[in-house]
Protein backbone atom coordinates (compact mmCIF):
# COMPACT_ATOMS: atom_id res chain seq x y z
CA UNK A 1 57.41 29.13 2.82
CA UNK A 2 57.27 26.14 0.80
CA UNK A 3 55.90 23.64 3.81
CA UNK A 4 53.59 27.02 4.17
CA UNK A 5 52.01 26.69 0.74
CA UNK A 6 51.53 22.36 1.03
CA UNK A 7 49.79 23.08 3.93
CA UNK A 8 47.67 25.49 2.66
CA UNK A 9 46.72 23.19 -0.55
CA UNK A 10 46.26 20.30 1.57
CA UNK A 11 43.67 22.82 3.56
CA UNK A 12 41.98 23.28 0.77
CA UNK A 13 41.84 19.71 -0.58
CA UNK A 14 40.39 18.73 2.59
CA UNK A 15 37.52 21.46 2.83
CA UNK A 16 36.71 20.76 -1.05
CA UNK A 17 36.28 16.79 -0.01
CA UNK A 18 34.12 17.80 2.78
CA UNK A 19 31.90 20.43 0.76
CA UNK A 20 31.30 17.53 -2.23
CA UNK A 21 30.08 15.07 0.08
CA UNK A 22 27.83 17.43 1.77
CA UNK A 23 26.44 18.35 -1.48
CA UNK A 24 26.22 15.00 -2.43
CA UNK A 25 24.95 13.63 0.91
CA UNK A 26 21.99 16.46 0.36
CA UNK A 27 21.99 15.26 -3.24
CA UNK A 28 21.41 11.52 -2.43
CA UNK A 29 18.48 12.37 0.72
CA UNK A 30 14.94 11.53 -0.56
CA UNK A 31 12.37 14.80 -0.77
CA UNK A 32 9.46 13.16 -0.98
CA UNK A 33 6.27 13.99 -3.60
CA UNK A 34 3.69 12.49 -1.94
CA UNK A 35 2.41 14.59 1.17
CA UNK A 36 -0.01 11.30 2.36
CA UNK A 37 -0.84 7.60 0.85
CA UNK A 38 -3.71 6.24 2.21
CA UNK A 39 -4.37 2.53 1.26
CA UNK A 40 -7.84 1.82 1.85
CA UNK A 41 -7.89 -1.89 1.88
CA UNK A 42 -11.04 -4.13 1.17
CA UNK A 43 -10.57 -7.75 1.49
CA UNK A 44 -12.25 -9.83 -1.20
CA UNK A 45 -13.89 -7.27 -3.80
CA UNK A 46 -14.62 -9.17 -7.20
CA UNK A 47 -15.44 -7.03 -9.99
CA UNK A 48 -18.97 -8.07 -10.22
CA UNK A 49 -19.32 -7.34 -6.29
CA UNK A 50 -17.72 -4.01 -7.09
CA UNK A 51 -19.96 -3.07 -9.76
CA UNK A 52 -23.03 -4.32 -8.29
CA UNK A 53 -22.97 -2.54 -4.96
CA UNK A 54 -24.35 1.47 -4.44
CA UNK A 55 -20.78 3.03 -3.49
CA UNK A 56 -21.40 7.05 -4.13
CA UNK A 57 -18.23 8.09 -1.95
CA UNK A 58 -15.83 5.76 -3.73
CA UNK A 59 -17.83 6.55 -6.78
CA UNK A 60 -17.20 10.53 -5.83
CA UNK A 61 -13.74 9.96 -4.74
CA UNK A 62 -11.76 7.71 -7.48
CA UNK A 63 -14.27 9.59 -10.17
CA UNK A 64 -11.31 12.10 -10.03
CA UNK A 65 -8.23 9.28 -10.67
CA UNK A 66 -7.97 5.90 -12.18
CA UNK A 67 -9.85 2.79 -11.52
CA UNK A 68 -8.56 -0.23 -13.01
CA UNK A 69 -11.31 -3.61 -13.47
CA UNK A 70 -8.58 -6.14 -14.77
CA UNK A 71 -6.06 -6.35 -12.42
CA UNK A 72 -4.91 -10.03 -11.68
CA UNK A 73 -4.37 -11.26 -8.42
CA UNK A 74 -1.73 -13.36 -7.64
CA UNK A 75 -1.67 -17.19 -7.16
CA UNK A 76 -3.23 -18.47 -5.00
CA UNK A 77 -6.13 -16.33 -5.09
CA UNK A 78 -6.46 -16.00 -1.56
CA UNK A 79 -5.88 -13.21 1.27
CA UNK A 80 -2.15 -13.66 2.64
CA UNK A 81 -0.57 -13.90 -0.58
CA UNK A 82 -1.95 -11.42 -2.12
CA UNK A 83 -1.73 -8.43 0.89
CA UNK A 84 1.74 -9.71 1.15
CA UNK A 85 2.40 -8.89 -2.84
CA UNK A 86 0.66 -5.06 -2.73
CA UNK A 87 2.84 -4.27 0.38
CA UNK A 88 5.75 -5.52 -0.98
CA UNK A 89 5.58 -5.96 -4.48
CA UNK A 90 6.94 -9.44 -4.80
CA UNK A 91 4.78 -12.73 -5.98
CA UNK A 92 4.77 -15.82 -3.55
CA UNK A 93 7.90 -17.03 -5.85
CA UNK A 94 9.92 -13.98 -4.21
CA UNK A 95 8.16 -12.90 -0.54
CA UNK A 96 7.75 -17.02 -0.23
CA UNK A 97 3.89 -16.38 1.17
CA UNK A 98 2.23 -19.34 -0.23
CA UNK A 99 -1.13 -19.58 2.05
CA UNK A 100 -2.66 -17.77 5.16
CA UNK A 101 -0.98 -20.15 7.69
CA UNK A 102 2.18 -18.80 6.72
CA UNK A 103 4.20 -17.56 9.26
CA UNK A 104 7.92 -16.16 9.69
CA UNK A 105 8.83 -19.57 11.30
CA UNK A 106 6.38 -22.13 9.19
CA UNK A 107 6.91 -21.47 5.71
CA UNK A 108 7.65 -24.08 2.65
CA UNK A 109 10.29 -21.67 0.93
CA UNK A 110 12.09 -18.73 2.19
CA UNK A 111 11.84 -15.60 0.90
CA UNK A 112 14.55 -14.80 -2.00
CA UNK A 113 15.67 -11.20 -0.37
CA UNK A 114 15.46 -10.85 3.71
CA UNK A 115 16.00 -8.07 5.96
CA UNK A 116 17.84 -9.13 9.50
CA UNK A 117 14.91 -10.43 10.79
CA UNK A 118 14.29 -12.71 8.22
CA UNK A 119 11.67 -10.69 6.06
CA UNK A 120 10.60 -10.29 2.90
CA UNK A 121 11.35 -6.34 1.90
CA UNK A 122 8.12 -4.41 2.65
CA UNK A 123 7.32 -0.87 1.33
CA UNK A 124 7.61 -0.03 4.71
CA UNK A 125 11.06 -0.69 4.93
CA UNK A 126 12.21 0.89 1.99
CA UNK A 127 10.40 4.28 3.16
CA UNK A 128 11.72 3.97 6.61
CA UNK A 129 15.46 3.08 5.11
CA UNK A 130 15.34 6.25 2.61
CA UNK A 131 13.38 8.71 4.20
CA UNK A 132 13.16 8.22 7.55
CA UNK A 133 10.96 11.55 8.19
CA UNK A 134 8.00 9.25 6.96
CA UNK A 135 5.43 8.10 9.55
CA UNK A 136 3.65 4.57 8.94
CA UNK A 137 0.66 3.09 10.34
CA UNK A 138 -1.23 -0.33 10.18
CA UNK A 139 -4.89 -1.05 10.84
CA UNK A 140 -6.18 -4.09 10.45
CA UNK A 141 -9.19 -6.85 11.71
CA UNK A 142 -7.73 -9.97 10.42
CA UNK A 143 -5.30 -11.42 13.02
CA UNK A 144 -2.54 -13.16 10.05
CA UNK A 145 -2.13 -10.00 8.29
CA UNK A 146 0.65 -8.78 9.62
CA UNK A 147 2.66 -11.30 10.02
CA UNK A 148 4.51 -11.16 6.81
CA UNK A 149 5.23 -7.63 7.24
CA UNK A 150 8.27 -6.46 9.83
CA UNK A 151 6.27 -4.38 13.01
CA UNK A 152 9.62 -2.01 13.44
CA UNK A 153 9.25 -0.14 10.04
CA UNK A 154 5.64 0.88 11.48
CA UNK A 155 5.12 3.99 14.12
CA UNK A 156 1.49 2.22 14.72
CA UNK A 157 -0.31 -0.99 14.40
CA UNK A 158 -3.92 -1.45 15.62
CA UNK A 159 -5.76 -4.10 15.42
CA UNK A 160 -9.72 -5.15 15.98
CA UNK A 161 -11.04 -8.34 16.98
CA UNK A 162 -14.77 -9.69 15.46
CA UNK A 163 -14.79 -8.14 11.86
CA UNK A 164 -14.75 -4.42 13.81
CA UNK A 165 -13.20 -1.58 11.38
CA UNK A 166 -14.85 1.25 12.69
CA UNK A 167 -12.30 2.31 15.00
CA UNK A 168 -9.39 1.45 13.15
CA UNK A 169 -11.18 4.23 10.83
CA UNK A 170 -11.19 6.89 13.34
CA UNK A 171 -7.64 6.10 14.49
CA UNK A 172 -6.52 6.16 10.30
CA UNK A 173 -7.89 10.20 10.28
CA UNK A 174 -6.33 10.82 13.79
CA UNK A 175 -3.12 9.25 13.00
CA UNK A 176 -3.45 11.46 9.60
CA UNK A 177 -3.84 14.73 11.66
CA UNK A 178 -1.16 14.16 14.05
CA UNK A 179 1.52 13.94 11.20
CA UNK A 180 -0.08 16.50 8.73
CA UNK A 181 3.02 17.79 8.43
CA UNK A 182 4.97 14.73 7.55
CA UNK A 183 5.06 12.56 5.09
CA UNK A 184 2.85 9.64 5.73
CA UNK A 185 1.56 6.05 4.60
CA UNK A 186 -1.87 4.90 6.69
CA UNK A 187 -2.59 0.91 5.45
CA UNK A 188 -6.54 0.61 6.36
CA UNK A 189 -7.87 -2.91 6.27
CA UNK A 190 -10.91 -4.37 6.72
CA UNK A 191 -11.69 -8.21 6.48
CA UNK A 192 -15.90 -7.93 7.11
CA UNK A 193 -16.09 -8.04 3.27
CA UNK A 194 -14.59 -11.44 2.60
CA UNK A 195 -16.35 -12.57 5.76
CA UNK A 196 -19.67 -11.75 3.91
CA UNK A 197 -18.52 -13.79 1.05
CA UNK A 198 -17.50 -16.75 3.11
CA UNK A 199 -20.46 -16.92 5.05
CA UNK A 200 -23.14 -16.31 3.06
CA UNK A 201 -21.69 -16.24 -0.63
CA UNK A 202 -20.62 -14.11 -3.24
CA UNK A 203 -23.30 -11.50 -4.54
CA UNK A 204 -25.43 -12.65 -2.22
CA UNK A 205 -27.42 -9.82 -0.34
CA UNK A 206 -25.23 -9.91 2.62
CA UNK A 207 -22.22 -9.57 0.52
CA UNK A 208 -23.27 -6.23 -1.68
CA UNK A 209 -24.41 -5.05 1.99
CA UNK A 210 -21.05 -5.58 3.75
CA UNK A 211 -19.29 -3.43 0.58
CA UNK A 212 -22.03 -0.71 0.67
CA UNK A 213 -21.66 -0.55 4.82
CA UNK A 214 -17.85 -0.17 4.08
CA UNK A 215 -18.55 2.83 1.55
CA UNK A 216 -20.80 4.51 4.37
CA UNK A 217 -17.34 3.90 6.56
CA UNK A 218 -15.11 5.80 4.01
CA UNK A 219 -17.76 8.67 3.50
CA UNK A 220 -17.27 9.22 6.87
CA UNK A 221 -13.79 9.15 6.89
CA UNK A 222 -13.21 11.58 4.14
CA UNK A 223 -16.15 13.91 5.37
CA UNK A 224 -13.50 14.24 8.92
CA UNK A 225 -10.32 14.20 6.24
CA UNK A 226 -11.61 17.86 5.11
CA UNK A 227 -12.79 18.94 7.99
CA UNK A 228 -9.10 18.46 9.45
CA UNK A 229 -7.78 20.00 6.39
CA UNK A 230 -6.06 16.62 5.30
CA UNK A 231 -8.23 15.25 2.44
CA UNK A 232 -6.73 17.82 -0.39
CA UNK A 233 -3.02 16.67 -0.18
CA UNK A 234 -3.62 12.91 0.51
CA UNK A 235 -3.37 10.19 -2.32
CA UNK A 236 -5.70 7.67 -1.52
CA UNK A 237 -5.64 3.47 -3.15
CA UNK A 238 -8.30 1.19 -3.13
CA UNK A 239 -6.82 -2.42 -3.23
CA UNK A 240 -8.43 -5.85 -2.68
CA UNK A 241 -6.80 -9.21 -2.68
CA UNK A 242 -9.51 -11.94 -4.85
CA UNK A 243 -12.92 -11.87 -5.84
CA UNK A 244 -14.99 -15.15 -4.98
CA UNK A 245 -17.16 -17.84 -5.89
CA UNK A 246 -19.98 -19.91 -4.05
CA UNK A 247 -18.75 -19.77 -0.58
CA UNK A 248 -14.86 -19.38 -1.46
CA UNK A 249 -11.88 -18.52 -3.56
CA UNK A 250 -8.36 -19.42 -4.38
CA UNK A 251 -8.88 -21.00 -7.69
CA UNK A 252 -7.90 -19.53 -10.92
CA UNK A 253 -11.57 -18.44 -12.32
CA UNK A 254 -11.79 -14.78 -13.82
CA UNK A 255 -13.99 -13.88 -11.13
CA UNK A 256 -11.54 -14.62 -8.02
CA UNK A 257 -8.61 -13.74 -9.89
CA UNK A 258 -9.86 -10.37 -11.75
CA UNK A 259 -10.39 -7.32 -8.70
CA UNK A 260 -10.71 -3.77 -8.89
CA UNK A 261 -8.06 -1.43 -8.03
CA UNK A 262 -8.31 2.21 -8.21
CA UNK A 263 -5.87 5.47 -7.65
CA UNK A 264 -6.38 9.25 -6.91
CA UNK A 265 -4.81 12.12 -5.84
CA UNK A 266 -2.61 15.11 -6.91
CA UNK A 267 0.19 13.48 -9.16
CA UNK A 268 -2.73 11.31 -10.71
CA UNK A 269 -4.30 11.51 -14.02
CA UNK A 270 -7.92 12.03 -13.84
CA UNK A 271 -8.81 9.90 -16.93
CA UNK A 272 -11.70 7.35 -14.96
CA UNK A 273 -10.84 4.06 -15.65
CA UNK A 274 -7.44 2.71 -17.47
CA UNK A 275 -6.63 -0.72 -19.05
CA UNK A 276 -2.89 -0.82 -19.05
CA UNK A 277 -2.26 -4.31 -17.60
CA UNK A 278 -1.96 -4.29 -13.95
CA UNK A 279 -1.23 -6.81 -11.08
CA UNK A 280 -1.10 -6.76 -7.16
CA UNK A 281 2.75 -6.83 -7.42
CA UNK A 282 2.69 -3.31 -8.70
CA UNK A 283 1.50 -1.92 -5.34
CA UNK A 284 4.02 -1.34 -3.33
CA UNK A 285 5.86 0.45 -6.47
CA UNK A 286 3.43 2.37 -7.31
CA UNK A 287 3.47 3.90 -3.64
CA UNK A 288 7.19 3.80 -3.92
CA UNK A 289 6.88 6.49 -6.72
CA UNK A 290 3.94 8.32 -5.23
CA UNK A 291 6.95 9.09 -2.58
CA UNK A 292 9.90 9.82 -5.26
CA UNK A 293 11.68 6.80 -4.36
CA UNK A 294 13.58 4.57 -7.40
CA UNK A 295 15.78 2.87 -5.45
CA UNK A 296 13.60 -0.74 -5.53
CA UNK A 297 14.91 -3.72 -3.63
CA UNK A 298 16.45 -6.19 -6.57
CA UNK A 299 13.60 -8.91 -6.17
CA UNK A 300 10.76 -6.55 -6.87
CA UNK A 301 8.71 -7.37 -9.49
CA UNK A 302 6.04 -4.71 -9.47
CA UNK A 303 5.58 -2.01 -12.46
CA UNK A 304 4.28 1.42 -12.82
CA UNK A 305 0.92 0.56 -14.76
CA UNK A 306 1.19 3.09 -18.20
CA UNK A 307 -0.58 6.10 -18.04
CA UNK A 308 -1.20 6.76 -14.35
CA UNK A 309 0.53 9.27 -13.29
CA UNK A 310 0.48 12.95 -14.75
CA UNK A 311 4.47 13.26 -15.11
């Protein structure tokens, strides 16, 4: 009777254990907040370009968020950098990214937190690692930009030759519509903007007309957004990497280090623009809490900017 009873109370021991750590396996799983993130990505937008050009559908759209006009780039102010800091929230002291001929295997410094294949930690990764219902895409026309970020935390990666965006466009709203029922996080690059700059200046003509053509692009892309029935639910963030001066950037001037960046969607404050200090390396953090995730890789340096967010 008495090796009866142990037996029993060891039973019982064992199916309590069990029943915790399903409750706090459940407990520990990430439900994420954020429906859809899409990063609409405009490479070199200064301030004054920003505020000169006619934009009405990111006028229309980011009306109803945030829109930040001094956030700081990082250092260098120039495009690899500073793409590599938004995605993973690290300066070029921490993701090591120190100029656009960087590449996995010619760099100056490594990167002070790597995954097994040598990278920096991307918001891609940390999605993929904690909620691994997520779905990730990357578009993009510049042929570098992706090689600081790890291709196996992303379902798809297109990319466009000669400054074309369109399509990448098209394939950002059908990639949207396939997973409209999972979370998702669409990164939608174009580089035709900083092209402009390069060749023909800053503010020139050319210039305002390459950031007006890419507002006719987004109009477009939001007008098939609600006709899918995906535009309501999706957070949307309009980054940029430097402004410009002359024919260049990468100096430390207020007008290549000084860009726009703007927020919107349902867990965001409609309150128009917002002067809490903000940087590139707050990016990939920000998306990090759009998706309820806290758990940050150490090296992070990004912030929540004050006053964003509703909750």
């Amino acid at each position: 009777m008495k090796i009866k009873n142990i037996s029993y109370v060891l039973l019982l021991i064992l199916l309590v254990t069990v029943s915790c750590n399903s409750v706090k396996s459940v407990a520990n799983s990430k439900v994420p907040t954020a429906k859809r993130v899409m990063v609409l990505g405009l490479d070199g937008i200064s301030v004054a370009g920003y505020k000169t050009a006619k934009h009405p559908n990111l006028d229309e759209l980011f009306g109803k968020g945030m829109i930040s006009f001094n956030t700081r780039t990082v250092m260098p102010s120039v495009t690899l950098p500073n793409w590599t800091s938004h995605l993973t929230s690290g300066g070029p002291e921490q993701h090591g990214v120190d100029g656009n001929d960087w590449t996995l295997e010619k760099n100056n410094i490594p990167p002070v937190e790597q995954d097994e294949n040598g990278y920096y930690p991307s918001i891609f990764k940390v999605l993929k690692e904690q909620m691994p219902v997520v779905k990730t895409a990357y578009y993009y026309n510049w042929a570098s930009l992706i090689n600081p970020i790890n291709k196996r935390y992303l379902d798809e990666v297109r990319f466009l030759e000669n400054d074309e965006y369109h399509q990448n466009y098209k394939s950002a709203v059908q990639f949207a519509e396939t997973y409209k029922n999972d979370p998702s996080l669409i990164f939608l690059y174009s580089v035709h903007t900083d092209h402009a700059g390069h060749k023909h200046k800053w503010m020139s003509q050319e210039y305002i007309k390459a950031i007006e053509e890419a507002d006719e692009a987004i109009g477009k892309l939001i007008e098939d957004m609600k006709a899918k029935g995906i535009f309501e639910d999706t957070h949307f963030i309009l980054l940029t990497d430097h402004g410009g001066r002359g024919h260049g950037h990468g100096g430390v001037s207020e007008t290549e280090m000084t860009v726009p960046w703007a927020i919107v969607g349902p867990q965001i404050k409609n309150a128009a623009s917002f002067q809490s200090p903000n940087s590139n390396t707050n990016t990939a953090a920000v998306i990090a809490r759009l998706f309820g995730i806290d758990d940050l890789p150490e090296s992070w340096v990004g912030k929540i900017p004050s006053g964003i967010f509703k909750n």
